[in-house]
N, C-alpha and C. Protein backbone atom coordinates (compact mmCIF):
# COMPACT_ATOMS: atom_id res chain seq x y z
N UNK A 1 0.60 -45.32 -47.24
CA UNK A 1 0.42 -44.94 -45.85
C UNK A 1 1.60 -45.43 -45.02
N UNK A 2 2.11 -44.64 -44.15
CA UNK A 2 3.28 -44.92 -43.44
C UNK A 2 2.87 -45.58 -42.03
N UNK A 3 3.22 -46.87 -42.01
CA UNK A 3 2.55 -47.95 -40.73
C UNK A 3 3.88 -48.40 -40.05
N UNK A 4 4.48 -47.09 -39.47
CA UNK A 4 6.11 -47.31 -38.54
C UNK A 4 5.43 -47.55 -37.37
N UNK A 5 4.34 -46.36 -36.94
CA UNK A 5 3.29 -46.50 -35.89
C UNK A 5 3.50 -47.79 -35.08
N UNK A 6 3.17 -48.90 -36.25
CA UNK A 6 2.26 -49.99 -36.20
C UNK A 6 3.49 -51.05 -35.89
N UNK A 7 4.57 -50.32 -35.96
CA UNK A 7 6.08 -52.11 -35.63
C UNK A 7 6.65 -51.69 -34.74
N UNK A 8 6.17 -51.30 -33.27
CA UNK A 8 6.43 -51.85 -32.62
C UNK A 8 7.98 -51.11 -31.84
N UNK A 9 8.22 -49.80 -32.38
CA UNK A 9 9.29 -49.13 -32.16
C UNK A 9 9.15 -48.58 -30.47
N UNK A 10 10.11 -48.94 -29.81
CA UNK A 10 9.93 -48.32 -28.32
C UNK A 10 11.27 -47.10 -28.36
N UNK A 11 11.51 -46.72 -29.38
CA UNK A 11 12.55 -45.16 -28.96
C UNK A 11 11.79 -44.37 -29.21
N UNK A 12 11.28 -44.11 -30.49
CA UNK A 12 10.95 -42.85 -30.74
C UNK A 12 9.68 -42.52 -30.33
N UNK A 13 9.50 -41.53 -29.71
CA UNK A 13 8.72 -40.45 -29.44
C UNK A 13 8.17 -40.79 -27.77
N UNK A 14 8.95 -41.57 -27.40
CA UNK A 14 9.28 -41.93 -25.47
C UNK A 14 10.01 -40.95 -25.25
N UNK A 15 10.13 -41.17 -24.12
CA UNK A 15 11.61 -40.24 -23.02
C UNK A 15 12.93 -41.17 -23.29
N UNK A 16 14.14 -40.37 -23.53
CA UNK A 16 15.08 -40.77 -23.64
C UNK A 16 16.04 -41.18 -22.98
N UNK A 17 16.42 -42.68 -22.66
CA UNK A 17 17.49 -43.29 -21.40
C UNK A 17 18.22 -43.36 -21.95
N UNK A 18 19.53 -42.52 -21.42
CA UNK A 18 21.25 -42.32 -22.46
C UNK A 18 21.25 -43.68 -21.53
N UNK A 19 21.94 -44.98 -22.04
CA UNK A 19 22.23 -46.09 -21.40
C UNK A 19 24.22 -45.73 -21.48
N UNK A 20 25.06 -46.57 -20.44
CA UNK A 20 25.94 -45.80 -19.66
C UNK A 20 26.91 -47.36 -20.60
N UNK A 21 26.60 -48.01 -20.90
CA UNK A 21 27.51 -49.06 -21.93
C UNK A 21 27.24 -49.47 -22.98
N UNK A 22 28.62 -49.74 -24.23
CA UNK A 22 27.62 -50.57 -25.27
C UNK A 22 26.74 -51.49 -24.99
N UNK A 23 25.22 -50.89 -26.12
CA UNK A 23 23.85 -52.22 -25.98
C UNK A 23 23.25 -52.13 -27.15
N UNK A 24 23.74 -53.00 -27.92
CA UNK A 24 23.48 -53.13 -29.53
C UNK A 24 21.63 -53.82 -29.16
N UNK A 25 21.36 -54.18 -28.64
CA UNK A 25 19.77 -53.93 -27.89
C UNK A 25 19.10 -53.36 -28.42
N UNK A 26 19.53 -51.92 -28.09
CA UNK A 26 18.64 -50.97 -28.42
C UNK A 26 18.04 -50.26 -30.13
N UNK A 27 18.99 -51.20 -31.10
CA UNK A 27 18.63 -51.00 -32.23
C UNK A 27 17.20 -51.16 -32.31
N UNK A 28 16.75 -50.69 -33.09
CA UNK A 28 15.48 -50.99 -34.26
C UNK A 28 15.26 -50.71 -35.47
N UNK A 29 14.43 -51.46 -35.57
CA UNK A 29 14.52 -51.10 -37.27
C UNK A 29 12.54 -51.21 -37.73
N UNK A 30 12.54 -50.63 -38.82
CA UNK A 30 11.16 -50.36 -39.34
C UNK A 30 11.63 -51.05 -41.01
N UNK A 31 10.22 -51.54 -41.69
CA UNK A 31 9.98 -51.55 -43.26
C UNK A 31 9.91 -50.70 -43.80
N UNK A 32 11.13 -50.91 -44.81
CA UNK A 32 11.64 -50.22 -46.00
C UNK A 32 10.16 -49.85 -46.80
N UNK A 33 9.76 -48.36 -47.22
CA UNK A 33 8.77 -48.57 -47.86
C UNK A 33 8.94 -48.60 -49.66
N UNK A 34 9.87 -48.56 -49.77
CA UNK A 34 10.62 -48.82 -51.05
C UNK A 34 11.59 -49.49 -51.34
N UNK A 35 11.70 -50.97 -51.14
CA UNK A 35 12.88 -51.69 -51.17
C UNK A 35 13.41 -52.16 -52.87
N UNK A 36 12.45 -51.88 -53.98
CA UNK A 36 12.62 -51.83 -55.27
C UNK A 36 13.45 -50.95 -55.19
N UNK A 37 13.56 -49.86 -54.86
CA UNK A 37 14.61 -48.79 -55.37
C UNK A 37 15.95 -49.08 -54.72
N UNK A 38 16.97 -48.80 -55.61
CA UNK A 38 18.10 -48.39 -54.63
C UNK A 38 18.82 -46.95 -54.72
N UNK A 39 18.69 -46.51 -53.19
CA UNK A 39 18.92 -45.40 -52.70
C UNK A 39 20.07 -45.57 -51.66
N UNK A 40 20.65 -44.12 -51.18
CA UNK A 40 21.40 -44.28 -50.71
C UNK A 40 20.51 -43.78 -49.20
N UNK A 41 21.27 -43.60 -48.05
CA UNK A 41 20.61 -43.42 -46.58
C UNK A 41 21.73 -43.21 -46.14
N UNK A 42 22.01 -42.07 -45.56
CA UNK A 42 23.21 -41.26 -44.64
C UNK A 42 23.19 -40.98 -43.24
N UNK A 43 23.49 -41.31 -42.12
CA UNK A 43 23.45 -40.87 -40.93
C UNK A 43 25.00 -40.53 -40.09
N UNK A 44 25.14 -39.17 -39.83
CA UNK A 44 26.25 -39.02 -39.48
C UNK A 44 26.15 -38.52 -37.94
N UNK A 45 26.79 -38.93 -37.14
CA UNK A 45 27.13 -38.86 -35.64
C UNK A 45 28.15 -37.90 -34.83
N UNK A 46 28.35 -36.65 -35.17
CA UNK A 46 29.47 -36.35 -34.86
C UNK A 46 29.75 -35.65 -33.61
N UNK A 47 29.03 -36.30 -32.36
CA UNK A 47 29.72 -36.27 -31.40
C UNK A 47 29.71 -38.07 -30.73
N UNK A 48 30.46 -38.80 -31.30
CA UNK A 48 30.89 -40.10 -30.83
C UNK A 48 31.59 -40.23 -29.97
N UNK A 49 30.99 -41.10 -28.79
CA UNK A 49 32.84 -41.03 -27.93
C UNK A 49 32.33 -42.22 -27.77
N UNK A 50 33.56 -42.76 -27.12
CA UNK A 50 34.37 -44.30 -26.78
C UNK A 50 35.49 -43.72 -25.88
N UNK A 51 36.21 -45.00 -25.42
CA UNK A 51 37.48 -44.69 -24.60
C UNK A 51 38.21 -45.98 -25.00
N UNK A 52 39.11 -45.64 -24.65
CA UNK A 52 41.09 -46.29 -25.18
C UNK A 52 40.52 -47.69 -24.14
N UNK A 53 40.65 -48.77 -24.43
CA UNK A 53 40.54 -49.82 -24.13
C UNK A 53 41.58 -50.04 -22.86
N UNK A 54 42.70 -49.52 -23.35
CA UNK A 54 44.03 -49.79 -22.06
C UNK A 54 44.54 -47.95 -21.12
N UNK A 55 44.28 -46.84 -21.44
CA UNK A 55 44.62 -46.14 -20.85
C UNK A 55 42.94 -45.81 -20.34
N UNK A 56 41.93 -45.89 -20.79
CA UNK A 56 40.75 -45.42 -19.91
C UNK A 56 40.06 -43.98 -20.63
N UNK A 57 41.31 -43.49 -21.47
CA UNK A 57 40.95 -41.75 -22.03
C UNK A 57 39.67 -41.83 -22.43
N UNK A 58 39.08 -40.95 -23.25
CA UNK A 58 38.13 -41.03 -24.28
C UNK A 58 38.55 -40.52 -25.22
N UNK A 59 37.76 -41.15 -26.27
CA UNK A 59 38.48 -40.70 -27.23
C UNK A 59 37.21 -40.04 -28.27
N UNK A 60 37.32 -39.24 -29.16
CA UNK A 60 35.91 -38.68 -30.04
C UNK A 60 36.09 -38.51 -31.43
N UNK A 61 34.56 -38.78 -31.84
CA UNK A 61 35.19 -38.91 -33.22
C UNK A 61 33.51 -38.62 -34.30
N UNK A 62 33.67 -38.48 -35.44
CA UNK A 62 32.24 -38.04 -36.03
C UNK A 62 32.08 -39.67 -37.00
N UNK A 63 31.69 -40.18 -36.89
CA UNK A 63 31.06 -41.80 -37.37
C UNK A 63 29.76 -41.30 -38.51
N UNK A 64 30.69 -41.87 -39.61
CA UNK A 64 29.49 -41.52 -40.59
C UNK A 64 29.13 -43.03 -41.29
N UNK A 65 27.74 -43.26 -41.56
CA UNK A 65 27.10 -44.77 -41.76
C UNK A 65 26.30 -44.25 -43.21
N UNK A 66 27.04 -44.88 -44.22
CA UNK A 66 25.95 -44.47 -45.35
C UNK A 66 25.30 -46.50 -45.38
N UNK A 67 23.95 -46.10 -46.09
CA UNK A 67 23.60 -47.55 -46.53
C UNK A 67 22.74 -47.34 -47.94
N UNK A 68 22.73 -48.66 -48.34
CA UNK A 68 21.71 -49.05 -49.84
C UNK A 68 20.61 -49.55 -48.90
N UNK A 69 19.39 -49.10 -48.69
CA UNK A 69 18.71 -50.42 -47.53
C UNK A 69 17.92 -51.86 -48.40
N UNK A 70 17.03 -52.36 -47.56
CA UNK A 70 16.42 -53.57 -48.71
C UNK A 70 15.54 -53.74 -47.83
N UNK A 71 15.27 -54.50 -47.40
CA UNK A 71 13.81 -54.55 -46.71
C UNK A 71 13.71 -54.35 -45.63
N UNK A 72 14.65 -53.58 -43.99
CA UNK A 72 14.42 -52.71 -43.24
C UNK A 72 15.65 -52.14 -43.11
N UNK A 73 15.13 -50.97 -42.52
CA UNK A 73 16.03 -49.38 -42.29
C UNK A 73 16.28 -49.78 -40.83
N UNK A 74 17.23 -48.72 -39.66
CA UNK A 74 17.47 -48.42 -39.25
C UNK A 74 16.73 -47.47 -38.77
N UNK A 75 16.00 -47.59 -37.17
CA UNK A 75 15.18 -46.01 -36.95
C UNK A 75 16.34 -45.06 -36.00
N UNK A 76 16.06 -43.86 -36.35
CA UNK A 76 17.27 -43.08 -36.25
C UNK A 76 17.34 -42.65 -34.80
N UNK A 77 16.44 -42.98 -34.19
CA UNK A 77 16.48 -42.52 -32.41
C UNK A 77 17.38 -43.71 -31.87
N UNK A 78 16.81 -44.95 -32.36
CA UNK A 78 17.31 -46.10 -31.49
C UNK A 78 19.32 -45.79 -32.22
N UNK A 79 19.19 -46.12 -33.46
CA UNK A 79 20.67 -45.80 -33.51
C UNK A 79 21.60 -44.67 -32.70
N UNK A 80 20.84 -43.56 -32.04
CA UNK A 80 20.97 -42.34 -31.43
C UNK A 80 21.62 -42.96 -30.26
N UNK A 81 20.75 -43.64 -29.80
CA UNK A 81 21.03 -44.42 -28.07
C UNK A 81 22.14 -45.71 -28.71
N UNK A 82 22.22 -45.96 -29.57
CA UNK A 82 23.06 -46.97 -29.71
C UNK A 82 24.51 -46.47 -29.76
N UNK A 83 24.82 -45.51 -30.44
CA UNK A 83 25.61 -44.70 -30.47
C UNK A 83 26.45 -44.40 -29.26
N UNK A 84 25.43 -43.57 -28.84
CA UNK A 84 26.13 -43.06 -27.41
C UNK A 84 26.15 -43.84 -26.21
N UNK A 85 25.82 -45.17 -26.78
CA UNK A 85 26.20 -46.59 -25.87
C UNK A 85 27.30 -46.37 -25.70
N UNK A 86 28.28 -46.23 -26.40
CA UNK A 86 29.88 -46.61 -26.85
C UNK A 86 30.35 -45.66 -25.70
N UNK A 87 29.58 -44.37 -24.93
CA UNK A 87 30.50 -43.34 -24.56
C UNK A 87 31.60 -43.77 -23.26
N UNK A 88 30.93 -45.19 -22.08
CA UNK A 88 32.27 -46.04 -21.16
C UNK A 88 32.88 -46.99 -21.76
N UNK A 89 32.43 -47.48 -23.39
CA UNK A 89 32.93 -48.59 -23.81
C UNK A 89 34.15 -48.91 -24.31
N UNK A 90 35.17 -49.56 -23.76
CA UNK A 90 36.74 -49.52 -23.70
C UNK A 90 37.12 -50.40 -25.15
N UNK A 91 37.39 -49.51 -26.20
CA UNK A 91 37.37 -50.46 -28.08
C UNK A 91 38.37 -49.25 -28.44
N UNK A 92 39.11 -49.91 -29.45
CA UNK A 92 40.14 -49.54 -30.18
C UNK A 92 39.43 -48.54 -31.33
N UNK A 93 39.81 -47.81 -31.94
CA UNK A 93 39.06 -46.84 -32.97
C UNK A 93 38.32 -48.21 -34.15
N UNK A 94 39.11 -49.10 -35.03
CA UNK A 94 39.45 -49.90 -35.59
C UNK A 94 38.06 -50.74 -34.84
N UNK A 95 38.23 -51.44 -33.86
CA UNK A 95 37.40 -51.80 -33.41
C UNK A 95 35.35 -51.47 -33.26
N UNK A 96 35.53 -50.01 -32.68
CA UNK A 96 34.46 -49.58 -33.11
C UNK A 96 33.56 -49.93 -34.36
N UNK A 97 34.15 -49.23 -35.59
CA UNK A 97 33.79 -49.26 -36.46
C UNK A 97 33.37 -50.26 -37.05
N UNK A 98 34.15 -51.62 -37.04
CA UNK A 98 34.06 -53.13 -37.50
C UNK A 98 32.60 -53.90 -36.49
N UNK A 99 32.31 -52.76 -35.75
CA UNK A 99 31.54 -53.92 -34.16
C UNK A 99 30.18 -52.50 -34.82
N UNK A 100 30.28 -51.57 -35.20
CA UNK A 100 29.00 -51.07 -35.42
C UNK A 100 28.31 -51.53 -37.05
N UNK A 101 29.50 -51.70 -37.69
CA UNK A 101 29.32 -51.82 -39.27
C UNK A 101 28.29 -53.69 -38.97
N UNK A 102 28.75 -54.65 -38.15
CA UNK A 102 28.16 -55.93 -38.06
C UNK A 102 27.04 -56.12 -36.86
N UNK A 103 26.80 -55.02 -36.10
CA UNK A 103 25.77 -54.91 -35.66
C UNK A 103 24.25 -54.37 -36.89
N UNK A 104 24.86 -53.74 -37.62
CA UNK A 104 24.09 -52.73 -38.53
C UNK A 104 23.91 -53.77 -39.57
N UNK A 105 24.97 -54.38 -40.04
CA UNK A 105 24.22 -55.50 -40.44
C UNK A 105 23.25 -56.52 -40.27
N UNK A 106 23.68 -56.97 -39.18
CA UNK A 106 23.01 -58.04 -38.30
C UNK A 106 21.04 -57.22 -37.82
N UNK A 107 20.96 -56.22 -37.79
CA UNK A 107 19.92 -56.06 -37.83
C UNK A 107 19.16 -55.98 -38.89
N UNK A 108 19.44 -54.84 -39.93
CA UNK A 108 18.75 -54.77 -40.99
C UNK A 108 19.22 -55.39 -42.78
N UNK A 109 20.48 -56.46 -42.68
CA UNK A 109 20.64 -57.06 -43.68
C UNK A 109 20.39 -56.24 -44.69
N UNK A 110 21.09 -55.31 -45.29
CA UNK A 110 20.99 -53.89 -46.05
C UNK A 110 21.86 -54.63 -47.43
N UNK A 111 21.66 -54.20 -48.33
CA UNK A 111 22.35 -54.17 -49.52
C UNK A 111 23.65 -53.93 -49.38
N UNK A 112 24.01 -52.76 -48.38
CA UNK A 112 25.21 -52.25 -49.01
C UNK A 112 25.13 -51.21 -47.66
N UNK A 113 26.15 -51.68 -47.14
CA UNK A 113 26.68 -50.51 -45.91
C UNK A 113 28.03 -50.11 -45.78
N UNK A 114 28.49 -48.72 -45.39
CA UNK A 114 29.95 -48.60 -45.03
C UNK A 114 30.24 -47.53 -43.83
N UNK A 115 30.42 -47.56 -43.14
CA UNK A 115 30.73 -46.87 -41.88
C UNK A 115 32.13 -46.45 -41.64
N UNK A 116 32.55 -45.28 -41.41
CA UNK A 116 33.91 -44.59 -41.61
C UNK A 116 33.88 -43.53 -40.05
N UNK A 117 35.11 -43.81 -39.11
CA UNK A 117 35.16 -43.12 -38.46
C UNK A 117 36.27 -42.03 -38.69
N UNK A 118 35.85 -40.83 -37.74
CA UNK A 118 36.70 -39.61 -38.14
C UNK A 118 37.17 -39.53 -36.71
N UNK A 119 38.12 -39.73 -36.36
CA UNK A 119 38.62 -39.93 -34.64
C UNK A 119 39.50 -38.55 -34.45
N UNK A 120 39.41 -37.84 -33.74
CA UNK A 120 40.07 -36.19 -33.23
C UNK A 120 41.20 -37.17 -33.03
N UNK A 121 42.56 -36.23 -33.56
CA UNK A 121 43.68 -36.49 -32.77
C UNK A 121 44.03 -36.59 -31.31
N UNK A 122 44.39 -37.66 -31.11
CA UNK A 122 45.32 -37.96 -29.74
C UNK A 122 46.76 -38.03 -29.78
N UNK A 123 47.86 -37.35 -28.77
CA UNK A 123 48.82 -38.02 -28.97
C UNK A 123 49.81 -37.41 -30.75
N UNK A 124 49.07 -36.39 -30.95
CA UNK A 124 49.31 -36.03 -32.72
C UNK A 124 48.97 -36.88 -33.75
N UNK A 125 47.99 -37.78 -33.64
CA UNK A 125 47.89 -38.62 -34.83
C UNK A 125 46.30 -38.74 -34.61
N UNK A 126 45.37 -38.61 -35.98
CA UNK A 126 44.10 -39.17 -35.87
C UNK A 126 44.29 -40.57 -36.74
N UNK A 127 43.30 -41.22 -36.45
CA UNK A 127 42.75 -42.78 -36.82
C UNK A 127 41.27 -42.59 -37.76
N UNK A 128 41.28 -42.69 -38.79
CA UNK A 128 40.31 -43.03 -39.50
C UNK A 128 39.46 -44.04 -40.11
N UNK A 129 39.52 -45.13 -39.78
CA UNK A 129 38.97 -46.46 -40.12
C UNK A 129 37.52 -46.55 -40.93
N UNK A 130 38.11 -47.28 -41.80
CA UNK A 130 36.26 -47.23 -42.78
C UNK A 130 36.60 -48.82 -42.77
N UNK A 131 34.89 -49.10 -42.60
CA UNK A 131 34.52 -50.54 -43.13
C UNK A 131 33.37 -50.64 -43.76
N UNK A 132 33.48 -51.75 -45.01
CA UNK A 132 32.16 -52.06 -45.67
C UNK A 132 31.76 -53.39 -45.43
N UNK A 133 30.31 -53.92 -46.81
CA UNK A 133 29.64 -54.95 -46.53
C UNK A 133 28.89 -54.76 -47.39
N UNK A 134 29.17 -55.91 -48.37
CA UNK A 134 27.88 -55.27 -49.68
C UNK A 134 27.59 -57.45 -49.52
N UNK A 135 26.15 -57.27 -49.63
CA UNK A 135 25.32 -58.62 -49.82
C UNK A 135 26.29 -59.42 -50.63
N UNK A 136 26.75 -60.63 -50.63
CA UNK A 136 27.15 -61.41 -51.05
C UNK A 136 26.68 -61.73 -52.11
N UNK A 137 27.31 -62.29 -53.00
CA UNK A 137 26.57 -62.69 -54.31
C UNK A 137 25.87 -62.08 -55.64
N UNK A 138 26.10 -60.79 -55.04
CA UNK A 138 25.46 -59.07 -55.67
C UNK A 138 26.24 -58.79 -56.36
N UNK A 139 25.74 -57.65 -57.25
CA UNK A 139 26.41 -56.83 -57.16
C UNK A 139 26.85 -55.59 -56.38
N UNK A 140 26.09 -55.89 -54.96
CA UNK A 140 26.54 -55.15 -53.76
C UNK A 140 27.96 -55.53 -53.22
N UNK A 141 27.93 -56.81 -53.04
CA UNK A 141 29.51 -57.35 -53.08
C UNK A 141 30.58 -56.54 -53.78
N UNK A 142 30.46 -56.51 -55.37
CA UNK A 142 31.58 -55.62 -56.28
C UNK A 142 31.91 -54.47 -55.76
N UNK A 143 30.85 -53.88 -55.57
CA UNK A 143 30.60 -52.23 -55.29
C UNK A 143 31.64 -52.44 -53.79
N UNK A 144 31.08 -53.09 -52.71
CA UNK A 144 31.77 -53.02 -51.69
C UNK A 144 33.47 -53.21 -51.74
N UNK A 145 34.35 -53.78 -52.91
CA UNK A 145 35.30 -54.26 -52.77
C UNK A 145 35.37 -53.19 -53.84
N UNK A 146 34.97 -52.84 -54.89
CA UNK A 146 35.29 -51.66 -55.37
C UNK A 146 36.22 -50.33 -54.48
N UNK A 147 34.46 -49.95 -53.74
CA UNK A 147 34.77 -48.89 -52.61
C UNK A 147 35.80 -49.07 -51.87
N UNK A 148 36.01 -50.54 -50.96
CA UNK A 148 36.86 -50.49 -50.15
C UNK A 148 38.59 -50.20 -51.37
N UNK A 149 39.03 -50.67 -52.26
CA UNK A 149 39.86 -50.48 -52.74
C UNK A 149 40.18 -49.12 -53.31
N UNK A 150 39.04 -48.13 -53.53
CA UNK A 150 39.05 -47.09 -53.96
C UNK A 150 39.02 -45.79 -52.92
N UNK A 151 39.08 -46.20 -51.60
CA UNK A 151 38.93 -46.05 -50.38
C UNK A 151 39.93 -44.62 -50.10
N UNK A 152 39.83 -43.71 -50.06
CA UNK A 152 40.77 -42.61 -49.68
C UNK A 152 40.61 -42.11 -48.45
């Protein structure tokens, strides 16, 4: 029986407040109902914005978050609003990514996460930044230093 109901989630299935700055806040997270298994979990974002820390622009980009989870997920509304926190928030592409990948940690302590942004060209050049995080001591660790080295 699925008891998400029952923890306590205030995004989903409320009215939706786009909040106007980053607010890692608004995460939540629910129990994994299968934390024996390992699976993968994909959420991709692709209308992200942020803005240039020193000129003010915005900048956009499609942010894709795969994870291994372990004993809670990520609920996908609150990440929704978390997301589009970022849209006045003045961070480097580089930045982003490293500040969502340890928020995402910091909530649901996942096996194995990696978050890769796809940033539209500015200026003639796009920025692509991937970061991982595999559990210490794991073999989520390997995998993560694997990936990151195998990283294209």
């Amino acid at each position: 029986m699925d008891t998400r109901k029952n923890e306590g989630l205030q995004a989903l299935g409320n009215k939706t407040n786009y909040l106007t700055d980053y607010t890692p806040s608004v995460l939540e997270a629910f129990e994994n109902q299968h934390p024996d298994n390992d699976y993968w979990v994909r959420f991709n974002c692709p209308e992200f914005t942020s803005l240039c820390p020193i000129t003010g622009q915005p900048d956009f980009a499609e942010i894709r978050i795969d994870y291994i989870p372990d004993r809670r997920m990520v609920e996908s509304k609150s990440l929704k609003l978390y997301l589009f926190s970022f849209r006045n928030h003045g961070a480097f592409h580089e930045d982003c990514v490293n500040i969502i990948l340890k928020d995402l940690v910091a909530l649901m302590d996942p096996k194995y996460i990696e978050v890769t942004g796809l940033f539209v060209p500015r200026g003639g050049i796009s920025i692509h930044p991937y970061a991982n995080y595999g559990r210490p001591g794991t073999k989520y660790e390997k995998l993560a230093e694997n990936r990151l080295f195998e990283h294209k």
